[in-house]
C-alpha atoms as a PDB file:
ATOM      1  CA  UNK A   1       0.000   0.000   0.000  1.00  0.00           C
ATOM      2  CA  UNK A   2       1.076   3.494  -0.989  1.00  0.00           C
ATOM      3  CA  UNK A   3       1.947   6.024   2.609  1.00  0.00           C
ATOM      4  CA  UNK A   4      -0.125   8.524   1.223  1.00  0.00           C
ATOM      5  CA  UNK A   5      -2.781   5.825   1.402  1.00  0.00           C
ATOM      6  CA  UNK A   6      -1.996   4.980   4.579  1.00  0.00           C
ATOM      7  CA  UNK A   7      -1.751   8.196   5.911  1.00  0.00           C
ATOM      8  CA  UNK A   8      -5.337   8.971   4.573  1.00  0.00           C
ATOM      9  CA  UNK A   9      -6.272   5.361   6.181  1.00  0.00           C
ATOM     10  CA  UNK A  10      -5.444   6.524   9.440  1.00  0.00           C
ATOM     11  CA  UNK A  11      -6.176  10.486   9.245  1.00  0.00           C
ATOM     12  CA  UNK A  12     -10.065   9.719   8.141  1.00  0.00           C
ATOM     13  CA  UNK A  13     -10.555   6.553  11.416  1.00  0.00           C
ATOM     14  CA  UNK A  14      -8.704   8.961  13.626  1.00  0.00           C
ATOM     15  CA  UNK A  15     -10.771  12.414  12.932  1.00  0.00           C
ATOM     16  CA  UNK A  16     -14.042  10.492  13.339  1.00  0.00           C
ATOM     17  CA  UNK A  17     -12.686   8.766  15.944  1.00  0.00           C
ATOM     18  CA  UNK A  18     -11.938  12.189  17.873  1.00  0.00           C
ATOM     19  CA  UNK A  19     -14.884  13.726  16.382  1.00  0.00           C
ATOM     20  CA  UNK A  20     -17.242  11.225  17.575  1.00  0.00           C
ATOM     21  CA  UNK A  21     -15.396  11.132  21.129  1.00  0.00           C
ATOM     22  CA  UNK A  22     -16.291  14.867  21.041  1.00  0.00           C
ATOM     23  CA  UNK A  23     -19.600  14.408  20.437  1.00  0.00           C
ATOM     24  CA  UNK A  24     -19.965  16.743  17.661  1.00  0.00           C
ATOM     25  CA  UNK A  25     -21.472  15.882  14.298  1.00  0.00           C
ATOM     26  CA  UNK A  26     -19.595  16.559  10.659  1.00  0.00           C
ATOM     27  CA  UNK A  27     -22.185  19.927  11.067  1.00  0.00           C
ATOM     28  CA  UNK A  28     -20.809  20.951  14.316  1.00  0.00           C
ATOM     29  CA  UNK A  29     -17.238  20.283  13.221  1.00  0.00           C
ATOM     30  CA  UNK A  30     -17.434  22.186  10.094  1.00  0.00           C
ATOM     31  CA  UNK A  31     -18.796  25.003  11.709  1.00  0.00           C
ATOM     32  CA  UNK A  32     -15.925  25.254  14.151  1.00  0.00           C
ATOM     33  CA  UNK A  33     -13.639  25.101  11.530  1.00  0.00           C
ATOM     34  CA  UNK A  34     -15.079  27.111   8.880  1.00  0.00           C
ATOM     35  CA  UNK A  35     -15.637  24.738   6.152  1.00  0.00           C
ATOM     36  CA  UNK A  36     -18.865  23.293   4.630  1.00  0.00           C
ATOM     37  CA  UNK A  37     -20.235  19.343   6.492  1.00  0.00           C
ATOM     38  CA  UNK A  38     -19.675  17.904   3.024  1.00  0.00           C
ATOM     39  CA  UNK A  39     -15.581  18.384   2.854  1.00  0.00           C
ATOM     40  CA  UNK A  40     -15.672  17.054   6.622  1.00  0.00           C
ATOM     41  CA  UNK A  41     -17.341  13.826   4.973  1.00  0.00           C
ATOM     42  CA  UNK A  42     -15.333  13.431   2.143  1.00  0.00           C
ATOM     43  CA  UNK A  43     -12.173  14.007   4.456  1.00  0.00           C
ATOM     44  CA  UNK A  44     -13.277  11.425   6.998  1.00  0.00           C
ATOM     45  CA  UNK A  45     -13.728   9.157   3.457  1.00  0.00           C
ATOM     46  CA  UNK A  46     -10.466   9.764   2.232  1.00  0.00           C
ATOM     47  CA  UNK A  47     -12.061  11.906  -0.461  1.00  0.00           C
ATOM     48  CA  UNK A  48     -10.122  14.838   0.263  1.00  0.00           C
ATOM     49  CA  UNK A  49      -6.676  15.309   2.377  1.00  0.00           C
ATOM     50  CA  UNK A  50      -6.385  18.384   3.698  1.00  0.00           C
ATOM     51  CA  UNK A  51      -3.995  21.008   4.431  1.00  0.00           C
ATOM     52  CA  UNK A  52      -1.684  21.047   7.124  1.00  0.00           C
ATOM     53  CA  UNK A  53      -3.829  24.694   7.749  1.00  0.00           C
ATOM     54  CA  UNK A  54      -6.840  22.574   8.025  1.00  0.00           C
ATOM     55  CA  UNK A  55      -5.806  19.934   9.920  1.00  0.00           C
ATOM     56  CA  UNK A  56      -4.413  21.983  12.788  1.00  0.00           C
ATOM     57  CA  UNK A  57      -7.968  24.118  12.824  1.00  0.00           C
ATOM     58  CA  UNK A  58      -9.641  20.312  13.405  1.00  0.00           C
ATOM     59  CA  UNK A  59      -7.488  19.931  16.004  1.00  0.00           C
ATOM     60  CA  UNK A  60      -8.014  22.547  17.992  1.00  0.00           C
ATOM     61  CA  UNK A  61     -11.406  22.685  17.620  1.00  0.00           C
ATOM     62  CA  UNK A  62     -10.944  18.757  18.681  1.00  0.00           C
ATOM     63  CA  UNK A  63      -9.102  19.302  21.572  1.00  0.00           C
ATOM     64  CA  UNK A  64      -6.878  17.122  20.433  1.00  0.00           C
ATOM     65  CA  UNK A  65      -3.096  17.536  19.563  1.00  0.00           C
ATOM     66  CA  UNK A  66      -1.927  17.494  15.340  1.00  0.00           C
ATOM     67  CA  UNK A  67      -0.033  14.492  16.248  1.00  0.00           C
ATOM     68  CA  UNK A  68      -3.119  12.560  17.444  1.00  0.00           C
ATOM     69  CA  UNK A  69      -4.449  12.555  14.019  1.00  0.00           C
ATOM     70  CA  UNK A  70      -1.910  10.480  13.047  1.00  0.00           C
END
């Protein structure tokens, strides 16, 4: 398997993972982060990977540190 396919294997289980754990839905998330439910969902598909930008602005609105989400 490719790393950039494993990285996006374990970067999509991890965010919902943390997201669920949160208890906040793809809505709530996106909201907190400033980007629309659907790029949460393909994100957490392994539709999209985002930028390192993005992915600390999930974190923190996570609670959770960069490293966790991977």
């Amino acid at each position: 398997m490719r790393r950039n396919a494993i990285i996006t294997r374990v970067l999509r289980s991890k965010l919902k993972k943390y997201r669920r754990s949160a208890k906040m839905t793809q809505e709530d998330l996106a909201e907190k982060v400033n980007l629309s439910r659907a790029y949460i969902g393909y994100i957490e598909q392994g539709r999209n990977v985002p930028s390192l930008e993005t992915l600390e602005k999930i974190a923190k609105a996570l609670r959770v540190k960069l490293s966790d989400l991977f």
